[in-house]
Protein backbone atom coordinates (compact mmCIF):
# COMPACT_ATOMS: atom_id res chain seq x y z
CA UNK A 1 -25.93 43.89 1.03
CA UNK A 2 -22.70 45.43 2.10
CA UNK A 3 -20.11 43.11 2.99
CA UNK A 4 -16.98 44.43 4.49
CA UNK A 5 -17.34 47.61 2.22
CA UNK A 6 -18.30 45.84 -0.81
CA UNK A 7 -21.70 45.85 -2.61
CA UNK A 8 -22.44 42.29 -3.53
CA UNK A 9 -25.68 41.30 -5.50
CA UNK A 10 -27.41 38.65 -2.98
CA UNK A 11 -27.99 36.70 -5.76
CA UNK A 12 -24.78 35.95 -6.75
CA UNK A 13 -24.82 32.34 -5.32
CA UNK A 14 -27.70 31.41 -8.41
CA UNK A 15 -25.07 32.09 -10.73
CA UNK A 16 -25.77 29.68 -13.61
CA UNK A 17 -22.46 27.27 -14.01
CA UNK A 18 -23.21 24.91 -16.39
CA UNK A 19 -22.50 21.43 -15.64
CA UNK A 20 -19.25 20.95 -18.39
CA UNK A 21 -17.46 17.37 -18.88
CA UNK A 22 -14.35 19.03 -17.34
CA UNK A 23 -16.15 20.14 -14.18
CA UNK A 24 -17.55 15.88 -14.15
CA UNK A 25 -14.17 14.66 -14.79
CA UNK A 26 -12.09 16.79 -11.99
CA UNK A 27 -15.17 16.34 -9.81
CA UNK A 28 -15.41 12.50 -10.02
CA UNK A 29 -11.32 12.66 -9.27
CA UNK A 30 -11.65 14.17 -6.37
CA UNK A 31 -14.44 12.23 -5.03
CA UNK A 32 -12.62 9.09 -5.81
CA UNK A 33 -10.28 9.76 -2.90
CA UNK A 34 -13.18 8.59 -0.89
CA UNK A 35 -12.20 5.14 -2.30
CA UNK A 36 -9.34 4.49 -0.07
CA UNK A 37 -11.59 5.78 2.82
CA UNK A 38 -14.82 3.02 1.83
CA UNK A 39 -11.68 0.42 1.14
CA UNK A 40 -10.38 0.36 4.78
CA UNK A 41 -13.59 0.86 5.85
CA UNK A 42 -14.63 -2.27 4.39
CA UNK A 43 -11.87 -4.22 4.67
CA UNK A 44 -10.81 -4.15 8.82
CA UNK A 45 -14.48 -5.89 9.20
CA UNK A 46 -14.56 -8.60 7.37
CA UNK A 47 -10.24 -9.14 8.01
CA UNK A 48 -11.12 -9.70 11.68
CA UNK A 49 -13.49 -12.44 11.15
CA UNK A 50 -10.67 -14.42 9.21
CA UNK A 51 -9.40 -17.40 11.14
CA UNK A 52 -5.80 -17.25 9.41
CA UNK A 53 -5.58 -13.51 10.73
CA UNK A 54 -7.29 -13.89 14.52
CA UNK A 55 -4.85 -17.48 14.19
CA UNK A 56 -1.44 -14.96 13.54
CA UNK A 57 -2.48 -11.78 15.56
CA UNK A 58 -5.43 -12.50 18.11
CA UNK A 59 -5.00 -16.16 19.13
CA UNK A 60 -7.48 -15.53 22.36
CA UNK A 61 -10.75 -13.70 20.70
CA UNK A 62 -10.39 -17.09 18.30
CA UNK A 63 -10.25 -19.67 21.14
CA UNK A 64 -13.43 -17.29 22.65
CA UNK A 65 -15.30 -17.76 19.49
CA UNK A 66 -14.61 -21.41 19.24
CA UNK A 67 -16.08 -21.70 23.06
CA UNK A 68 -19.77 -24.02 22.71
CA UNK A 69 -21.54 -21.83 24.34
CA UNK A 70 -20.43 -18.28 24.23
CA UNK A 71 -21.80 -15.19 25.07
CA UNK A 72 -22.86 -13.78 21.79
CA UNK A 73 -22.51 -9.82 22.85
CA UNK A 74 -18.55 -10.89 24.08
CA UNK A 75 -17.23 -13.08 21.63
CA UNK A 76 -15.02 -10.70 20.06
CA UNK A 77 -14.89 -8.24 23.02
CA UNK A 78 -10.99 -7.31 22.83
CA UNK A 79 -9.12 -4.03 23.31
CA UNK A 80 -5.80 -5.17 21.10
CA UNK A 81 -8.38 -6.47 18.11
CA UNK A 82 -10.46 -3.00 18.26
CA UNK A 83 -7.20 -1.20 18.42
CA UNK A 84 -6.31 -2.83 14.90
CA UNK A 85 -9.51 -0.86 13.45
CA UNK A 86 -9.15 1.98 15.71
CA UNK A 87 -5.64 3.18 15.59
CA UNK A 88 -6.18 4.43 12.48
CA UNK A 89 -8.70 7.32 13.51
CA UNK A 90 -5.97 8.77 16.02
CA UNK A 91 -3.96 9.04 13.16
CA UNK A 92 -6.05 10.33 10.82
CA UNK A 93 -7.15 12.74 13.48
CA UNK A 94 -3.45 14.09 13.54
CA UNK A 95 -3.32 14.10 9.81
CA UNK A 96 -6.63 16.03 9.59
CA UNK A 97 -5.21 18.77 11.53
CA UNK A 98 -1.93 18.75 9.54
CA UNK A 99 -3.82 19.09 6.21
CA UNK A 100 -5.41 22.03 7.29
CA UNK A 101 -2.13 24.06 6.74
CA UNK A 102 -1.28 21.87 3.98
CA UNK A 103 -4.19 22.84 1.86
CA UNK A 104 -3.36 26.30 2.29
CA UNK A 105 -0.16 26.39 1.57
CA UNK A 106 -0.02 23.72 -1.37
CA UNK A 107 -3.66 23.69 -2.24
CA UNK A 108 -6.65 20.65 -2.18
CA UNK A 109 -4.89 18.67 -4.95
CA UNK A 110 -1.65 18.38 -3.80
CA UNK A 111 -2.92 17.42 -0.01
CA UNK A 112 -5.06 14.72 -2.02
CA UNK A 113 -1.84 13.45 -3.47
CA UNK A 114 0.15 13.29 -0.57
CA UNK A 115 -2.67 11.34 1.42
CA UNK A 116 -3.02 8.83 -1.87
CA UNK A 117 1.02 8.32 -1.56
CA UNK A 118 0.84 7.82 2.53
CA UNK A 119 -2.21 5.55 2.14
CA UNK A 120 0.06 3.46 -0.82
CA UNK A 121 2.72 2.43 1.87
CA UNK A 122 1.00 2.02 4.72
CA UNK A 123 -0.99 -0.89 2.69
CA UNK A 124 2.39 -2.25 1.41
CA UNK A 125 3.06 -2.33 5.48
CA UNK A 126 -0.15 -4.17 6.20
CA UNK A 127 -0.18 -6.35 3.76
CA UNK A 128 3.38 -7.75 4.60
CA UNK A 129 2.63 -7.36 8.33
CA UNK A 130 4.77 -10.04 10.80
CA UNK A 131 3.53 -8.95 13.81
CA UNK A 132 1.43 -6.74 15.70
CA UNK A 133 3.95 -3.75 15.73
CA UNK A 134 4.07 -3.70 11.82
CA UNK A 135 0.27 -4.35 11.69
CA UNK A 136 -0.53 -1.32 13.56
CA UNK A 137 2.51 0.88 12.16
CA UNK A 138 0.50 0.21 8.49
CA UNK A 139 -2.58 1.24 10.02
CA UNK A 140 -1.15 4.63 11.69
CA UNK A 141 0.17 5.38 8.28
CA UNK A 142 -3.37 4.63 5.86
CA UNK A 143 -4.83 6.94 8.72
CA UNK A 144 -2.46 9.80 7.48
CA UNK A 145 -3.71 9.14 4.20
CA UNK A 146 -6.77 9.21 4.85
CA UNK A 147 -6.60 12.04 7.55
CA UNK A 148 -4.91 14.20 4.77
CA UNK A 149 -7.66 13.15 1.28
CA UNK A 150 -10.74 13.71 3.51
CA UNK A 151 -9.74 17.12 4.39
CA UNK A 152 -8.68 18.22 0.91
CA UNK A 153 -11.35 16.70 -1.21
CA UNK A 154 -14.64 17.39 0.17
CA UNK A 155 -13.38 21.21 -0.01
CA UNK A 156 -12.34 20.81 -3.25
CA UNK A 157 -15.26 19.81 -4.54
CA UNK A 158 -17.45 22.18 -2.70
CA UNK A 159 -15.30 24.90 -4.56
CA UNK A 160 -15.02 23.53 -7.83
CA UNK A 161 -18.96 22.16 -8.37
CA UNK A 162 -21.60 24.94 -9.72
CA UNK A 163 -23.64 26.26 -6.79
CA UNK A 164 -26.81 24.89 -7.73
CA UNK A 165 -25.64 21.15 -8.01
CA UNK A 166 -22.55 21.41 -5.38
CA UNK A 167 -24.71 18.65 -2.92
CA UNK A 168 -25.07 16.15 -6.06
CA UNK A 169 -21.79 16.44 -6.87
CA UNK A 170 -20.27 16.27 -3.45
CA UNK A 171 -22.13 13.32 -2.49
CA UNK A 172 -19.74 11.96 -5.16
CA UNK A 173 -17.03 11.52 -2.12
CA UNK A 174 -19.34 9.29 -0.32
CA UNK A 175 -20.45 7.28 -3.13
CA UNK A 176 -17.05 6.13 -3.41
CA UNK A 177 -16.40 5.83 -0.03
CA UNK A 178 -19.95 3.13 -0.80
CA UNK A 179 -18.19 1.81 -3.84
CA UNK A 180 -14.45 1.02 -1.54
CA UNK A 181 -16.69 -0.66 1.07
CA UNK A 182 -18.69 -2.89 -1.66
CA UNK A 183 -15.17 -3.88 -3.51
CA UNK A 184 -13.66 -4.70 0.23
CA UNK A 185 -16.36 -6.87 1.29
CA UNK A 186 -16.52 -8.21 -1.87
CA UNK A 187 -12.54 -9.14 -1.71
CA UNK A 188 -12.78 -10.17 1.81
CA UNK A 189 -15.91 -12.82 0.43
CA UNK A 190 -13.72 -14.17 -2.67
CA UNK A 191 -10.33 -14.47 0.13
CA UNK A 192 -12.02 -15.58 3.51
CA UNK A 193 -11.20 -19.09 3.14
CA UNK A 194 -7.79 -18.57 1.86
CA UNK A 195 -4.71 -18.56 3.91
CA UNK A 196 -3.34 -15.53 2.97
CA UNK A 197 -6.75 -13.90 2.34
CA UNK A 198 -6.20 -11.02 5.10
CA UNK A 199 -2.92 -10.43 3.42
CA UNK A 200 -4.19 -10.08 -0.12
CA UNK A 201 -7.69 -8.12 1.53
CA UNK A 202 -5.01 -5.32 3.76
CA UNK A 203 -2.36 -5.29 0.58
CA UNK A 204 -4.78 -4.66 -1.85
CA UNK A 205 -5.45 -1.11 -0.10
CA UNK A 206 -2.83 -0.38 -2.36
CA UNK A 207 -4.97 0.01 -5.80
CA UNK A 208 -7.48 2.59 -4.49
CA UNK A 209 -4.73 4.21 -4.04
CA UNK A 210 -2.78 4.18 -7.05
CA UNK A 211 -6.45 5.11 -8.52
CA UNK A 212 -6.81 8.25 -6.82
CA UNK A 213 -3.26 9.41 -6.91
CA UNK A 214 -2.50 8.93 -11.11
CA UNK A 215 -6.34 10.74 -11.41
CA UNK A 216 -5.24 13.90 -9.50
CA UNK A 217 -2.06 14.36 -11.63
CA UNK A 218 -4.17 15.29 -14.50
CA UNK A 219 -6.29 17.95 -12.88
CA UNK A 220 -5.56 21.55 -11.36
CA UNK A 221 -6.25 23.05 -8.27
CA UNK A 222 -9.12 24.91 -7.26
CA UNK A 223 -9.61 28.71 -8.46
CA UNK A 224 -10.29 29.86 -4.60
CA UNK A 225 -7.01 27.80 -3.43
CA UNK A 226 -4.67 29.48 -6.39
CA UNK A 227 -5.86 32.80 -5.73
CA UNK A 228 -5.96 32.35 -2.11
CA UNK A 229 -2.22 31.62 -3.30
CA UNK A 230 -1.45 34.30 -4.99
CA UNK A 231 -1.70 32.51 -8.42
CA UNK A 232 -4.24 34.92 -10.47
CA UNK A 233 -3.38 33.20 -14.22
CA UNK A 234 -3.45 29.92 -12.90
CA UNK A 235 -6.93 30.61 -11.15
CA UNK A 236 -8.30 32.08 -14.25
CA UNK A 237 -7.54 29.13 -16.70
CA UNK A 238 -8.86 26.64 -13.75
CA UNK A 239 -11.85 28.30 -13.54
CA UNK A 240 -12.31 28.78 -17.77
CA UNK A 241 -11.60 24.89 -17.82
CA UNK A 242 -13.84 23.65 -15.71
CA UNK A 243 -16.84 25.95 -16.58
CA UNK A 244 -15.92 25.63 -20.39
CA UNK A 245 -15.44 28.55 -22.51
CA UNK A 246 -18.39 29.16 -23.93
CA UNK A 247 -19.79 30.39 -20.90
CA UNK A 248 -17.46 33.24 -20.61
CA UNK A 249 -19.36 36.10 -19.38
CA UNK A 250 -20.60 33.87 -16.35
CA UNK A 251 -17.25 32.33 -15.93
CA UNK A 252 -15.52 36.23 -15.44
CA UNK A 253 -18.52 37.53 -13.36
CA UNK A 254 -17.65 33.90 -11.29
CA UNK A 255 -13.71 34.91 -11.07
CA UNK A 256 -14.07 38.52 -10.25
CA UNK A 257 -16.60 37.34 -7.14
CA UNK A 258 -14.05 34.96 -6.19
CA UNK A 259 -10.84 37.47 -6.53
CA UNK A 260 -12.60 39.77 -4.03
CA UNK A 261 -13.33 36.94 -1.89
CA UNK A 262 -9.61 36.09 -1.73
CA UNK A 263 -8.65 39.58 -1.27
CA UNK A 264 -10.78 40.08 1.63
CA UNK A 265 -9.24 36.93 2.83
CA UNK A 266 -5.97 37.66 2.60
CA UNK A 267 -6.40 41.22 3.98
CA UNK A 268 -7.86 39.64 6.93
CA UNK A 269 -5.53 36.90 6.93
CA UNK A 270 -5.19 35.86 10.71
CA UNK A 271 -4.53 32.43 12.56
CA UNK A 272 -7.74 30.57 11.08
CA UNK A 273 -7.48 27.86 14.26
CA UNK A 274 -7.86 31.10 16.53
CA UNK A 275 -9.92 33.22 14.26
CA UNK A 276 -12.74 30.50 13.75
CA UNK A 277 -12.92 30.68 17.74
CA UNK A 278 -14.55 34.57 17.20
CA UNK A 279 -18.44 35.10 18.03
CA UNK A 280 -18.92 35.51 13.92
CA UNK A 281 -18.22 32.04 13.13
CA UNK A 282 -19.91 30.49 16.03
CA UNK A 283 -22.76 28.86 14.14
CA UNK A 284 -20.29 27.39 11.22
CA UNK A 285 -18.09 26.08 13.83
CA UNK A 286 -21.22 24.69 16.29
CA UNK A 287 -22.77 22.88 13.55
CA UNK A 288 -18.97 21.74 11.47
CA UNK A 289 -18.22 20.58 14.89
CA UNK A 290 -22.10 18.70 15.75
CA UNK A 291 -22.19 17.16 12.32
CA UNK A 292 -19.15 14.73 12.08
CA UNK A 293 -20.04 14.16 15.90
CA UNK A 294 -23.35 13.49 15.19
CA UNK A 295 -22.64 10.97 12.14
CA UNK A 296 -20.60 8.26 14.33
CA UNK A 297 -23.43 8.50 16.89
CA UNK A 298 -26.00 7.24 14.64
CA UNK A 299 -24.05 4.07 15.38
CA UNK A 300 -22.87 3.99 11.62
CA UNK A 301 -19.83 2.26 13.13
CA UNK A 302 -22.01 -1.29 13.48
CA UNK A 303 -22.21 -1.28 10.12
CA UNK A 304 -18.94 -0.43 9.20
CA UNK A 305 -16.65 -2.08 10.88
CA UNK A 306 -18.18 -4.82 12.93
CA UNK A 307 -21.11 -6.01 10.65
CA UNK A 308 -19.41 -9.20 9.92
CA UNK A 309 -18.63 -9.45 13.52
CA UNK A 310 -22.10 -8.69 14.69
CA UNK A 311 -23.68 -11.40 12.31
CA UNK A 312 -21.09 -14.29 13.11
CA UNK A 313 -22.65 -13.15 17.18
CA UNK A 314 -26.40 -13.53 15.94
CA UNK A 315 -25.87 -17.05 13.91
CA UNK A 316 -24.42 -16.53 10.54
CA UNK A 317 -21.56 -18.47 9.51
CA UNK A 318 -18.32 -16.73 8.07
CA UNK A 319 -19.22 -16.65 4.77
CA UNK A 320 -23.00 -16.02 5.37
CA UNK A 321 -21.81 -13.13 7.41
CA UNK A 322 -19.33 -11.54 4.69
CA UNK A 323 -22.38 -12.33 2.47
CA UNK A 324 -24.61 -10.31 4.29
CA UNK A 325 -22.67 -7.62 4.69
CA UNK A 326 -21.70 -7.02 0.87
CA UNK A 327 -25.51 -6.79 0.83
CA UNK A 328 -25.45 -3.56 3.37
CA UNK A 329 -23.04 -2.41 1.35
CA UNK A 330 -24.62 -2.61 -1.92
CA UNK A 331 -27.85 -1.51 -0.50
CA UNK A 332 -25.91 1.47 1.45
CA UNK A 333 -24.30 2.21 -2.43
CA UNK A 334 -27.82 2.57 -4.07
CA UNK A 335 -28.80 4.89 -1.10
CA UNK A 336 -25.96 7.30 -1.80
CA UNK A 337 -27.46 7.26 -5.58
CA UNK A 338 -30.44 8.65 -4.07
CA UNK A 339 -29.43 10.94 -2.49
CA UNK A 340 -27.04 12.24 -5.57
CA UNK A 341 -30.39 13.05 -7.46
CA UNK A 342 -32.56 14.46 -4.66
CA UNK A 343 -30.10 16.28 -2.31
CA UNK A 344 -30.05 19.49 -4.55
CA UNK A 345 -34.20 19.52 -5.09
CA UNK A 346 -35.50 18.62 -1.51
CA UNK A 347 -32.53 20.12 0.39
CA UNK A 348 -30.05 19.14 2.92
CA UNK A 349 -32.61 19.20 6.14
CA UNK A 350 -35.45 16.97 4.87
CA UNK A 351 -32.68 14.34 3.84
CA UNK A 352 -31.15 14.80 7.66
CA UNK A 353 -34.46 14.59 8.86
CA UNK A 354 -36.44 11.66 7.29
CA UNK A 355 -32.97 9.87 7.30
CA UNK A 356 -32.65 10.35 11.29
CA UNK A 357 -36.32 9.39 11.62
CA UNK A 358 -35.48 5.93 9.23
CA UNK A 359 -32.40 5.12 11.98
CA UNK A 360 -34.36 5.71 14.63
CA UNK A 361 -36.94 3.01 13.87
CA UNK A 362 -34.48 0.43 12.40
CA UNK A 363 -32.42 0.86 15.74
CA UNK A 364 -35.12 0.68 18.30
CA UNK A 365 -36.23 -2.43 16.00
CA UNK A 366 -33.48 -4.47 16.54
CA UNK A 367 -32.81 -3.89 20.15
CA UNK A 368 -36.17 -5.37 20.65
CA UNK A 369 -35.46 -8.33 18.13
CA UNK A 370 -31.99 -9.07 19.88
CA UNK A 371 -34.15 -8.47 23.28
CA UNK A 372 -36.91 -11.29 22.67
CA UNK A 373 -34.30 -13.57 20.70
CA UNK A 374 -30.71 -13.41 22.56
CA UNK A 375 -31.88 -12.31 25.33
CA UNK A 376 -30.16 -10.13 27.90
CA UNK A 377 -27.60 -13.38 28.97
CA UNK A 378 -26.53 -13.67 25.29
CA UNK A 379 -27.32 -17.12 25.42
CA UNK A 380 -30.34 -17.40 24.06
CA UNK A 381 -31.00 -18.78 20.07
CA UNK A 382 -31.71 -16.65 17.40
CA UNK A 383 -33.20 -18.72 14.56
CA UNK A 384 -32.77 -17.95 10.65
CA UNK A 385 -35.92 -16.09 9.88
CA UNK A 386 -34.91 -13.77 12.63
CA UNK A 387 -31.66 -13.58 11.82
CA UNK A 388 -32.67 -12.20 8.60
CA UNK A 389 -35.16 -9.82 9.89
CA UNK A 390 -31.77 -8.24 11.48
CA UNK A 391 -30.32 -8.10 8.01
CA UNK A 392 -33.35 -6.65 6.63
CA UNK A 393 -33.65 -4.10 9.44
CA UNK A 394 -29.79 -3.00 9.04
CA UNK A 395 -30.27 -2.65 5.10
CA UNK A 396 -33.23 0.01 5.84
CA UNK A 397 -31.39 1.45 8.15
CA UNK A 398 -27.67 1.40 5.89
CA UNK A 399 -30.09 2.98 3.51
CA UNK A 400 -31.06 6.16 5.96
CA UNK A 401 -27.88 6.66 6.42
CA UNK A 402 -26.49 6.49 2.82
CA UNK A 403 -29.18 9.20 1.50
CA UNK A 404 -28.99 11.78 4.66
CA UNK A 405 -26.19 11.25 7.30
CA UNK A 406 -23.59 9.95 4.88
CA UNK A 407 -22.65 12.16 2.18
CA UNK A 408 -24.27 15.51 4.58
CA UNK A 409 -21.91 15.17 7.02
CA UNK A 410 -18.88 15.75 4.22
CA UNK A 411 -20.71 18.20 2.07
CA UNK A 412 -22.08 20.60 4.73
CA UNK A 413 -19.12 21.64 7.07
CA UNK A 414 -17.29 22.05 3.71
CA UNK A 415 -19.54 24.36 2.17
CA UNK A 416 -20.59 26.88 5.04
CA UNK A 417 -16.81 28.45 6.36
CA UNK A 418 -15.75 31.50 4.23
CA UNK A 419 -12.51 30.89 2.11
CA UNK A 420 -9.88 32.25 4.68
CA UNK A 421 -11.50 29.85 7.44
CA UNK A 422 -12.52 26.88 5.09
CA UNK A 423 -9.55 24.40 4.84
CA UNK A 424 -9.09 25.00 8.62
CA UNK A 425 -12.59 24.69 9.44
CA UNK A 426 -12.88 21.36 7.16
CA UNK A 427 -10.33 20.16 8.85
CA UNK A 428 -11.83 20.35 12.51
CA UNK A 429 -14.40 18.47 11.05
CA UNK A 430 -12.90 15.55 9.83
CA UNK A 431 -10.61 15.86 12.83
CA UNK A 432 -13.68 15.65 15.04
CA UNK A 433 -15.17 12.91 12.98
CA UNK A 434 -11.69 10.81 13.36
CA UNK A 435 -11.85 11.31 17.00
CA UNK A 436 -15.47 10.44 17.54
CA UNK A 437 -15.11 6.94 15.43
CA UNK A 438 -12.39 6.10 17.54
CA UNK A 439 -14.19 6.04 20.59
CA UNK A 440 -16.73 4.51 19.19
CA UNK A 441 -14.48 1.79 17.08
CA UNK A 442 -12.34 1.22 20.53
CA UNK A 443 -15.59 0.69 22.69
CA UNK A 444 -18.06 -0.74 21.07
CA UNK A 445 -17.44 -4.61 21.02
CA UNK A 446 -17.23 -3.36 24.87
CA UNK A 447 -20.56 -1.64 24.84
CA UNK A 448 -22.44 -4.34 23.12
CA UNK A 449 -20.74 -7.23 25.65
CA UNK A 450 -21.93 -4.83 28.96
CA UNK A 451 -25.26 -3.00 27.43
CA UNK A 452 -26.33 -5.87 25.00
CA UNK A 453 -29.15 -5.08 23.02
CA UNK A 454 -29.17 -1.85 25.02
CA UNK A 455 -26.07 -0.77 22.50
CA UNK A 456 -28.73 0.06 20.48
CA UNK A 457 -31.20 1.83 22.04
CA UNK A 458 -28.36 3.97 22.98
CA UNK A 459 -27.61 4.97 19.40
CA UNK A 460 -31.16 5.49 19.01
CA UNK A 461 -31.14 7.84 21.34
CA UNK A 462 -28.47 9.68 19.51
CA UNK A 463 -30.31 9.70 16.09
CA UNK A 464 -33.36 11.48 17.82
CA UNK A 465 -30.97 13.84 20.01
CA UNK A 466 -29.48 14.85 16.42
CA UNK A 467 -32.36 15.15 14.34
CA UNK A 468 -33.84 17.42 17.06
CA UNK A 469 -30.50 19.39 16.46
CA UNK A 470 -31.41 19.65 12.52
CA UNK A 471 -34.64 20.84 12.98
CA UNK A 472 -34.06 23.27 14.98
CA UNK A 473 -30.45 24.76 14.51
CA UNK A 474 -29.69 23.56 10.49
CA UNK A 475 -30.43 26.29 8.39
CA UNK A 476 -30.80 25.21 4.41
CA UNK A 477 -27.41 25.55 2.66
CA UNK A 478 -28.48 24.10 -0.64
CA UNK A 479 -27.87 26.54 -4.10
CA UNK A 480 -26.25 29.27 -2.37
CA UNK A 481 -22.64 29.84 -3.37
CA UNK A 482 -20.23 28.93 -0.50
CA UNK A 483 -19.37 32.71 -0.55
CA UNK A 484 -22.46 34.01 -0.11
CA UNK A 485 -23.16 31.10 2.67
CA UNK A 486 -23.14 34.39 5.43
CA UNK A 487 -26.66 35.18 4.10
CA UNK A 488 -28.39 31.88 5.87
CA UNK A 489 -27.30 32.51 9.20
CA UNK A 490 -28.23 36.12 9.17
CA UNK A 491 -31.46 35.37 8.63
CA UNK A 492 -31.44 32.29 11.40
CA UNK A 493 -33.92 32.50 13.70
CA UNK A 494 -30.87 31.55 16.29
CA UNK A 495 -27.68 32.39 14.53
CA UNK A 496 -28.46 35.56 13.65
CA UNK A 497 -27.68 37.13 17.03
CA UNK A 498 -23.53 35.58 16.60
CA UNK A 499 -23.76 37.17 13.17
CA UNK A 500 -22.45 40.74 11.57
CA UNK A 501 -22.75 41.60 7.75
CA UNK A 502 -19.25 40.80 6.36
CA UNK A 503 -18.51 37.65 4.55
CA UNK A 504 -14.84 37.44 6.42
């Protein structure tokens, strides 16, 4: 197929990487910058059910949730104590935007270190937080961190991984995002009774990223970002490294694919922000843009952030409730594990599909269960065995979303953007993604105090919506080199009529 003037072999994207220690070592690096991501993620939950924190920072949601007969949805209905989690997304938003020229200009890795660095001090600011002011100036600066490591490292690993396992090993960024969420909620068990628990719980942000930074001084950039770069030599050893010598006749026919790749791109080299708005690049950009959209509005957020909250509101105690949602967690962990072995045989639309169709259910399940229980008024009593049943039913559905709508949503939009378009197409993503869970962080103790157990019919509604949008707009992405990705939406049923044969 010619592609702007060059005769590429189709089946270049089967080239046969092997899978080399190197390429698991830098690989598992960069994933672990999900770490700080699953940390935070973990953490703001359980923090906010801490009576020494809502004591110091949100005096009134405690004296609601002392009240003797409160209404369960409202209990911990306040805009200042969903701006704590929140406020992080906006800045992570701005940060995701940022990176984008950051990763071009100083490639993945050093993005990844500067985000590791950001997230150190803004948990050194949490942890030692007086007030509300330095509480939220921490959080604004772990969402730069974060902002700037979630842009650079799913990319990186898309471009360093060998085509034909690239979904295993980018799931690799979500499984520690699973494995910072387990340790939080593990922390915030051991410290919920302590006085200074939240403080040790926020401060201890700090390791993940000390982790992540140290791991990334000991591996190079990507061969696509040096040569995109200008850095030919460097690119060259990268590439030999991570592939391992032995392989070298693959390893050259690899480079010289990607040196015309990032000579095309940097003939073509326009504003990526405007060039990505072009007709070409409307199906990369429709689904990079649906995706991280899509992933908050499974309702993923419940979870996330407010599962201790939500189980304190159905009946559990505080440590029953931290309890319980280590358990998501771990269960949410083993999912991703799943998904690390299958995503690369089954492909990335039956794992988006029977995942959706898992949600779904579990949703629909426990808006009935809250429905005959609570009750509409939120007064009603929901007894232990039900209780549990709401566990059980959140597990399954942590589980659908660990093997499908977790790690996809980071490894797709990552892998489908051609090189010149790919750290600023990445970064719309995750920028999109920020901006999503913020509205969703910042409204939903509001939605489930005025729709009840309507909140989540409402998601359900979103998982169908979405896995409507998979079946019929998601082409499969899985095995084909990222530079060859053109080829799938040329042969769209859709796409194909945005598409022209060049891969810039």
């Amino acid at each position: 197929m010619a592609i702007g003037g060059l005769a590429l072999d189709v089946g270049r994207g089967n080239i046969d990487a092997k899978i080399t220690a190197a390429v698991v070592m830098t690989c598992v690096v960069a994933a672990s910058s999900g770490l700080i991501f699953g940390y935070d993620i973990g953490i703001s939950g359980g923090v906010t059910t801490m009576k020494p924190f809502l004591e110091k920072f949100f005096p009134t949601v405690l004296k609601k949730a002392t009240q003797t007969k409160p209404d369960v949805y409202c209990v911990y209905d306040s805009q200042l104590l969903t701006a704590f989690t929140s406020s992080l997304y906006v800045a992570g938003l701005v940060a995701s935007l940022v990176a984008s020229r950051l990763t071009a200009a100083y490639g993945r890795r050093a993005t990844m270190i500067l985000g590791g660095l950001t997230f150190l001090f803004g948990a050194v600011i949490s942890g030692l937080a007086a007030n509300i002011a330095m509480l939220l100036s921490g959080r604004i600066l772990l969402g730069f961190g974060v902002g700037f490591t979630n842009e650079a490292a799913p990319v990186y690993l898309s471009e360093v991984a060998p085509p034909q396992w690239r979904g295993a090993f980018n799931t690799g960024f979500q499984f520690f995002i699973g494995v910072g969420v387990v340790s939080a909620n593990f922390l915030n068990y051991l410290t919920a009774n302590h006085r200074s628990g939240w403080r040790i719980s926020l401060g201890l942000a700090a390791l993940p990223a000390v982790i992540m930074t140290f791991g990334c001084l000991f591996i190079s950039d990507t061969p696509s970002s040096l040569l995109a770069r200008g850095n030919h030599d460097h690119a060259r050893v990268s590439l030999f490294k991570i592939r391992g010598a032995k392989n070298r006749a693959e390893v050259e026919a690899e480079l010289a694919e990607l040196v015309k790749s990032s000579q095309l791109a940097i003939e073509a080299r326009a504003e990526p922000f405007k060039t990505i708005l072009e007709r070409q690049y409307r199906p990369q950009l429709v689904v990079a843009v649906a995706i991280p959209c899509f992933q908050q509005l499974t309702g993923i957020t419940i979870n996330a952030f407010y599962a201790p909250v939500l189980f304190r509101s159905v009946g559990f105690g505080s440590a029953p409730a931290l309890i319980a949602t280590l358990i998501l967690g771990l269960v949410n962990l083993g999912s991703i594990l799943i998904s690390t072995m299958v995503i690369d045989r089954f492909g990335r639309r039956f794992l988006f599909i029977a995942g959706g169709i898992q949600m779904f259910v579990c949703q629909v399940a426990v808006a009935a269960l809250l429905a005959a229980t609570v009750g509409d008024a939120g007064d009603g009593e929901m007894t232990k065995g039900y209780a549990v049943t709401v566990v059980v039913l959140l597990c399954i559905y942590a589980a659908g979303f660990g093997w499908s709508w977790g790690p996809l949503s980071w490894l797709v939009p990552s892998e489908i953007f051609p090189l010149k378009l790919r750290p600023a197409g990445q970064s719309l993503s995750v920028a999109v993604n920020f901006a999503v869970t913020f509205l969703i962080a910042q409204t939903f103790l509001a939605t489930l105090c005025h729709f009840k157990f309507g909140a989540f019919l409402f998601y359900g509604a979103w998982i169908l919506i979405m896995t409507v949008f998979v079946v019929m707009f998601l082409p499969e992405t899985k095995g084909i080199h990222v530079d060859s990705m053109y080829q799938v939406w040329e042969k769209h049923w859709f796409w194909q009529r945005f598409t022209i044969s060049t891969s810039t």
